[in-house]
PDB file of N, CA and C in Angstrom:
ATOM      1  N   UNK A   1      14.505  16.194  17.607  1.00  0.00           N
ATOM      2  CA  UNK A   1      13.770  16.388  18.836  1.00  0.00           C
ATOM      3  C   UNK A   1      14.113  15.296  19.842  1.00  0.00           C
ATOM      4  N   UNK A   2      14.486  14.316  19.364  1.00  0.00           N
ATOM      5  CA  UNK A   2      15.137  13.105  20.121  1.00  0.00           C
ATOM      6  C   UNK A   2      16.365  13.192  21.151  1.00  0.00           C
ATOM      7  N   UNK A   3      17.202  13.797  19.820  1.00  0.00           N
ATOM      8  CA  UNK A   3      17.805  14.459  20.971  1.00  0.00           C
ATOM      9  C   UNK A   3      18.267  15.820  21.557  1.00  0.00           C
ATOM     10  N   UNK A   4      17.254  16.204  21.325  1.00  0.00           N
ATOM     11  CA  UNK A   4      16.655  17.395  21.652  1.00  0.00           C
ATOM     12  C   UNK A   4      17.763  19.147  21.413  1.00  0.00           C
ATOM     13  N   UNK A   5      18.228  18.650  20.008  1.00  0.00           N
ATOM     14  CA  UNK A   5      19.066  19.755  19.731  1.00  0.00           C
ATOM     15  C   UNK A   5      18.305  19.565  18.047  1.00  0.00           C
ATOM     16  N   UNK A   6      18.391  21.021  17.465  1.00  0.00           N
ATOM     17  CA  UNK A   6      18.030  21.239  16.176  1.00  0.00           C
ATOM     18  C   UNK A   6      18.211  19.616  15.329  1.00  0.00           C
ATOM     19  N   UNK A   7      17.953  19.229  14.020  1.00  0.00           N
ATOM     20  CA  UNK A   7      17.878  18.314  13.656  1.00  0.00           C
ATOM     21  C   UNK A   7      19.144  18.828  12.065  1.00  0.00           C
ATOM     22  N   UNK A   8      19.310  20.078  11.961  1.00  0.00           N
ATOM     23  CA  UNK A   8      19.094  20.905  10.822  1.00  0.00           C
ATOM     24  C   UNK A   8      19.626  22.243  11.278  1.00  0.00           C
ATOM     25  N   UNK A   9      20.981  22.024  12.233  1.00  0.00           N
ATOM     26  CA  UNK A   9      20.957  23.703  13.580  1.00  0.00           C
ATOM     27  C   UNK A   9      21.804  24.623  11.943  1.00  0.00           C
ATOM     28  N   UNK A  10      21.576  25.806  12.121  1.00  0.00           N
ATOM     29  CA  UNK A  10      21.758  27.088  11.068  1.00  0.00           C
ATOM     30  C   UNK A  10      21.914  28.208  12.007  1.00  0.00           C
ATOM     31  N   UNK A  11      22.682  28.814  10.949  1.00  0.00           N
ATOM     32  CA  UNK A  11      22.852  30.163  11.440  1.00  0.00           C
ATOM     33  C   UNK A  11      21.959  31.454  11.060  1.00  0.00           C
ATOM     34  N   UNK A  12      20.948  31.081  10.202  1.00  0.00           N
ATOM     35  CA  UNK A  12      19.736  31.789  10.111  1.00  0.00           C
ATOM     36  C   UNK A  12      18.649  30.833   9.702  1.00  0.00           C
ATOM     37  N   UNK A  13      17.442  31.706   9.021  1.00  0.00           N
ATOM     38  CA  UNK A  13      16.379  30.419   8.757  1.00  0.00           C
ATOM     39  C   UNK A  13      16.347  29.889   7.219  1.00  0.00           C
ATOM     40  N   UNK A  14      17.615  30.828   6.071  1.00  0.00           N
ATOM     41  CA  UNK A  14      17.777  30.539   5.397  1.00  0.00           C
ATOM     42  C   UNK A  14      19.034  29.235   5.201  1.00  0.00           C
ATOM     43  N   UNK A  15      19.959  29.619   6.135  1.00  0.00           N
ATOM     44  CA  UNK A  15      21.062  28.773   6.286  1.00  0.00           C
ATOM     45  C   UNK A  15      20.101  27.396   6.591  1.00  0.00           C
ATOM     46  N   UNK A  16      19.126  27.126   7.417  1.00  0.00           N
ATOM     47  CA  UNK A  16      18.806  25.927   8.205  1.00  0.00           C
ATOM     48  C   UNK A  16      17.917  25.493   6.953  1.00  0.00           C
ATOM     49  N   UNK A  17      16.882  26.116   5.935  1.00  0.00           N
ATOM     50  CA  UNK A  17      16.722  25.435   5.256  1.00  0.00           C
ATOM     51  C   UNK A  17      17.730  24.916   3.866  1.00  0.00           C
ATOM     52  N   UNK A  18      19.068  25.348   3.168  1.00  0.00           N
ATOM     53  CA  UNK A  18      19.714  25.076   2.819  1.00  0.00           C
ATOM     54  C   UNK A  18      20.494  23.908   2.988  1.00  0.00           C
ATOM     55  N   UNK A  19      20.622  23.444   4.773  1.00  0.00           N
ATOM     56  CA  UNK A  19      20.841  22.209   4.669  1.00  0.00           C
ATOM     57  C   UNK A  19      20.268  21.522   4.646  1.00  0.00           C
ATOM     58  N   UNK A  20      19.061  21.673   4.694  1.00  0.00           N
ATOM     59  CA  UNK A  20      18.064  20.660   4.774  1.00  0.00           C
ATOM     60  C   UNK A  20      17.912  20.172   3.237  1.00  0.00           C
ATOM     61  N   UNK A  21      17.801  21.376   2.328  1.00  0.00           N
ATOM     62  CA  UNK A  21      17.477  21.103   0.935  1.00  0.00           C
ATOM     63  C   UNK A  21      18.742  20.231   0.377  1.00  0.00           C
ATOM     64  N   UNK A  22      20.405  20.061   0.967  1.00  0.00           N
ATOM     65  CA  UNK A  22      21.510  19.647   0.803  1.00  0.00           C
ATOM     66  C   UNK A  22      21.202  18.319   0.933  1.00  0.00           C
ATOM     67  N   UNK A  23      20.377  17.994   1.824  1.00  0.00           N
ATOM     68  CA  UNK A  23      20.161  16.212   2.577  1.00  0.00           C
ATOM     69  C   UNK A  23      19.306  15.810   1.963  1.00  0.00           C
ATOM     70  N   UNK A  24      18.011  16.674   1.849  1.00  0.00           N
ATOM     71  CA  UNK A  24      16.405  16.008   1.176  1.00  0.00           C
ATOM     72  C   UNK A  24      16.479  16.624   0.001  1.00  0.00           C
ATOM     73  N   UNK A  25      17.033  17.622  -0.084  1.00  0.00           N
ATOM     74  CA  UNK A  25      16.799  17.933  -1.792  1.00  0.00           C
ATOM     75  C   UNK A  25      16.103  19.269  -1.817  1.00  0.00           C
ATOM     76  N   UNK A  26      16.229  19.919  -3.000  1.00  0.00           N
ATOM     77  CA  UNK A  26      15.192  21.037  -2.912  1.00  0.00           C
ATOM     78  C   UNK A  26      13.709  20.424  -3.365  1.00  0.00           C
ATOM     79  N   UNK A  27      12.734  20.951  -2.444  1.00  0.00           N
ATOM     80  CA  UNK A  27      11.319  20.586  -2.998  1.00  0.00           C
ATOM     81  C   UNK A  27      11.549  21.036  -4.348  1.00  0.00           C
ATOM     82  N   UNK A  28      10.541  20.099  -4.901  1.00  0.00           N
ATOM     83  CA  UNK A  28       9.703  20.829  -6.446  1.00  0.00           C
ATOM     84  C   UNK A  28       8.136  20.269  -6.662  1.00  0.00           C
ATOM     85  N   UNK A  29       7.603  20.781  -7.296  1.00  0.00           N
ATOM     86  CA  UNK A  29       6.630  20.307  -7.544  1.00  0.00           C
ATOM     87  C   UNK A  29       6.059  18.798  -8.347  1.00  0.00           C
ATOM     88  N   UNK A  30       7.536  18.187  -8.634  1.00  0.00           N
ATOM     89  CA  UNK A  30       7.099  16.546  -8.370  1.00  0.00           C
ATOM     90  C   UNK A  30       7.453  15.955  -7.293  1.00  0.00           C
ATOM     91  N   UNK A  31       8.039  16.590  -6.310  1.00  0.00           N
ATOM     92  CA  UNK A  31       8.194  16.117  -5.117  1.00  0.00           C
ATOM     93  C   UNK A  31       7.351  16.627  -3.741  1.00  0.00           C
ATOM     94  N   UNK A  32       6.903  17.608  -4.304  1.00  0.00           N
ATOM     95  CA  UNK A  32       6.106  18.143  -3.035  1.00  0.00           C
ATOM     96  C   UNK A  32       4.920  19.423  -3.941  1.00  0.00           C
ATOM     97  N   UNK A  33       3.666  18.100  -4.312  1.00  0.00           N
ATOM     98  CA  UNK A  33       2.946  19.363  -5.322  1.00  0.00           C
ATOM     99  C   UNK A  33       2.088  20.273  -4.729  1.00  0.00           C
ATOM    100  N   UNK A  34       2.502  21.422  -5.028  1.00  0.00           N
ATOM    101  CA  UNK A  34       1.927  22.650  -4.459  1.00  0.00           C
ATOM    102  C   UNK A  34       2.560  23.772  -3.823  1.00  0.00           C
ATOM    103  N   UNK A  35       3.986  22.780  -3.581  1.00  0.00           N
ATOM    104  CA  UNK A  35       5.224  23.537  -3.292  1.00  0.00           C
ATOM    105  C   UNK A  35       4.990  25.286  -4.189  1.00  0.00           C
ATOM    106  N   UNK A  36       4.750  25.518  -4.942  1.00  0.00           N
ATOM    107  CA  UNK A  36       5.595  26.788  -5.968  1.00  0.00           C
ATOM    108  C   UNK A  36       3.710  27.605  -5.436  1.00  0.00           C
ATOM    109  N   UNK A  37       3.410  27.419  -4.975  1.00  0.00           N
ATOM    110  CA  UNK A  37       2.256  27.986  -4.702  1.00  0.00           C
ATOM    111  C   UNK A  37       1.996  28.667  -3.024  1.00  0.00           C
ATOM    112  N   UNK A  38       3.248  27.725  -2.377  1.00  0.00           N
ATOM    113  CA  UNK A  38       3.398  28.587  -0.868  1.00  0.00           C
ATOM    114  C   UNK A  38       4.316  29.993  -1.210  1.00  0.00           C
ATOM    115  N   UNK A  39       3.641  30.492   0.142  1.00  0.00           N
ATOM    116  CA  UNK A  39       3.541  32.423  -0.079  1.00  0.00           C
ATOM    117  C   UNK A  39       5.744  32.951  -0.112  1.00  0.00           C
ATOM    118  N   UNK A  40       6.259  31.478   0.691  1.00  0.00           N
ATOM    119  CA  UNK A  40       7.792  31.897   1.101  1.00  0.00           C
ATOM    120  C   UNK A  40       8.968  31.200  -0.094  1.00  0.00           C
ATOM    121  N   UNK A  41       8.023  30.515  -0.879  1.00  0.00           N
ATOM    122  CA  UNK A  41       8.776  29.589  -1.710  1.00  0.00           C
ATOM    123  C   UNK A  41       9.271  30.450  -2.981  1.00  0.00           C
ATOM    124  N   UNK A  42      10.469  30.267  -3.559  1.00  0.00           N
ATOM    125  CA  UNK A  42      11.673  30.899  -4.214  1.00  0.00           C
ATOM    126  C   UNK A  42      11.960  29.680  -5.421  1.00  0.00           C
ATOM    127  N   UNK A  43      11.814  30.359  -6.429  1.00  0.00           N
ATOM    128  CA  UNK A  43      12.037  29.280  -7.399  1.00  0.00           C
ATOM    129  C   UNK A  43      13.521  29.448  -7.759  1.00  0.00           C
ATOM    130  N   UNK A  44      13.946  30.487  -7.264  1.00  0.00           N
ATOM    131  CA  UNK A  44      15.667  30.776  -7.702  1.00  0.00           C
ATOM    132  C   UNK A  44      16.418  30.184  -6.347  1.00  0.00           C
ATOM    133  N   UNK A  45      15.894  29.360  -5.605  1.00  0.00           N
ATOM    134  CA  UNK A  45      16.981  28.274  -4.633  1.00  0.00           C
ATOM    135  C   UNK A  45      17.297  27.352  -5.328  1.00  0.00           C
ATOM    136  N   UNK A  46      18.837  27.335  -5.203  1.00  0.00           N
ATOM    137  CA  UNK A  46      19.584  26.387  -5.633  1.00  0.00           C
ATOM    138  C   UNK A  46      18.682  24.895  -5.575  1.00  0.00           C
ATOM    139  N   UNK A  47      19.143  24.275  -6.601  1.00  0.00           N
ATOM    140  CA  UNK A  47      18.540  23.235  -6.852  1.00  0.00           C
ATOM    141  C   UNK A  47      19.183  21.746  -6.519  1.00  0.00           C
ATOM    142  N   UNK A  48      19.438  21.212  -5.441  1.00  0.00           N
ATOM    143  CA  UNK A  48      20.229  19.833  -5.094  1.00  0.00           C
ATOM    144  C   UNK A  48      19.307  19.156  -5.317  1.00  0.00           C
ATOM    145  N   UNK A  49      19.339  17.958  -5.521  1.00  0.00           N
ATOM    146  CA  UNK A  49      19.004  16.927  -5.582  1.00  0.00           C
ATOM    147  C   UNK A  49      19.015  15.692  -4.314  1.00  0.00           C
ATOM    148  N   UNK A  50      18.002  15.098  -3.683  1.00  0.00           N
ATOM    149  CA  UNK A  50      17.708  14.391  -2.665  1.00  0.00           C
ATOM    150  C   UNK A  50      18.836  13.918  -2.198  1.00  0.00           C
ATOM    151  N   UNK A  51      20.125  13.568  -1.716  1.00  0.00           N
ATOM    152  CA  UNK A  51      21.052  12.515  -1.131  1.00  0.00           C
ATOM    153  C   UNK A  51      20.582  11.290  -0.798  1.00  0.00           C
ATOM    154  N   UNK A  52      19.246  11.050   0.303  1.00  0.00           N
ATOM    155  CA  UNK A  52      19.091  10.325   1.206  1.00  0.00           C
ATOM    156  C   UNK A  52      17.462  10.083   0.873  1.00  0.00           C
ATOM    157  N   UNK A  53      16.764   9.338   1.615  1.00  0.00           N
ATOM    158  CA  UNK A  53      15.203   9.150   1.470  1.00  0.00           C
ATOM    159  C   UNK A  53      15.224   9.456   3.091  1.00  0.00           C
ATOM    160  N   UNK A  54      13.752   9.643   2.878  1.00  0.00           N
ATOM    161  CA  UNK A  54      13.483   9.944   4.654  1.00  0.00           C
ATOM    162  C   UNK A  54      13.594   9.038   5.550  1.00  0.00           C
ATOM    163  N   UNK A  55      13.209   7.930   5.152  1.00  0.00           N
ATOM    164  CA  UNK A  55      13.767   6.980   6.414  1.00  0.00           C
ATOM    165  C   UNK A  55      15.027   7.018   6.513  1.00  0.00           C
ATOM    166  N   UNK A  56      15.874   7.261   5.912  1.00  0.00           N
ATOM    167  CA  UNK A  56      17.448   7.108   6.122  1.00  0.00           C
ATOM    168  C   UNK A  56      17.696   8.106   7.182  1.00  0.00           C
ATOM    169  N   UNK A  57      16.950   9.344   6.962  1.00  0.00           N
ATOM    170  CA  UNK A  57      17.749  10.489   7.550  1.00  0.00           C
ATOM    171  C   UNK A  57      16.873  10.184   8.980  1.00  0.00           C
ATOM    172  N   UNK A  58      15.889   9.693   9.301  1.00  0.00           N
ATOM    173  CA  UNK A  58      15.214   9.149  10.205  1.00  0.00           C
ATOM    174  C   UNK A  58      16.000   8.344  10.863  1.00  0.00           C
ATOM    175  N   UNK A  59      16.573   7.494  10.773  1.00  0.00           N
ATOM    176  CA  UNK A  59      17.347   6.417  11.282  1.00  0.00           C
ATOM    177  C   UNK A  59      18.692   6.648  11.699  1.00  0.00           C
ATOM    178  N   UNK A  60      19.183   7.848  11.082  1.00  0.00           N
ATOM    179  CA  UNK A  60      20.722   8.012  11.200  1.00  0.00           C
ATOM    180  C   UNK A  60      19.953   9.049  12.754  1.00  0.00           C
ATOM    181  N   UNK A  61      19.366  10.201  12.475  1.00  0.00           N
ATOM    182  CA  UNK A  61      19.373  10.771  13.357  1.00  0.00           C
ATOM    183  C   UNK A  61      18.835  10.110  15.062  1.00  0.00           C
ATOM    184  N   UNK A  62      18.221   9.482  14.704  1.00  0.00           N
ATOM    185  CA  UNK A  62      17.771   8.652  15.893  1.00  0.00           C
ATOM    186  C   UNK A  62      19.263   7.622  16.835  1.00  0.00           C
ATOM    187  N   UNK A  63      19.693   7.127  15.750  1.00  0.00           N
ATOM    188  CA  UNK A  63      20.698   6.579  15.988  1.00  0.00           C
ATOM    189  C   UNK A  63      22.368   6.954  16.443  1.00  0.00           C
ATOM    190  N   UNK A  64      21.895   8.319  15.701  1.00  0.00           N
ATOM    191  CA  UNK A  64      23.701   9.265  16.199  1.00  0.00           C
ATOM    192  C   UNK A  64      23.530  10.826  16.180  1.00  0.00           C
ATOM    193  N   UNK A  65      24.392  11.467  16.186  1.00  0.00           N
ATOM    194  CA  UNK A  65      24.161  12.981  16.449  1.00  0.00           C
ATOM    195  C   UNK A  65      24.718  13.099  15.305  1.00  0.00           C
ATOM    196  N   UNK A  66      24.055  14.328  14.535  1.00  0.00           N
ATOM    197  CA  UNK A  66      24.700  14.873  13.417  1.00  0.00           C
ATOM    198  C   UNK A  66      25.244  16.295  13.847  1.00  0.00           C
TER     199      UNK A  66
END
């Protein structure tokens, strides 16, 4: 929003959360409990693992364009 283009831009709303899950990881329910209980959540999405912590991805984006 900073700089005021997607943070996360996709070519649908599945593509845009895919990268997101690529950078932060796929939720799970030790990472986000209650996750498997929202109405859109898919337990058969690929499963990555976090890259980055949130301040990182906070800081890069503030700092440069991805």
């Amino acid at each position: 929003m900073v700089n005021q283009k997607p943070l996360f831009p996709g070519d649908s709303e599945i593509d845009e959360l895919f990268k997101i899950f690529r950078i932060m990881g796929t939720p799970n329910e030790e990472t986000w409990p209650g996750v498997a209980s929202l109405p859109d959540y898919k337990s058969s999405f690929p499963k990555w693992p976090a890259m980055v912590n949130h301040e990182q991805v906070i800081f890069i984006t503030v700092n440069t364009s991805i």
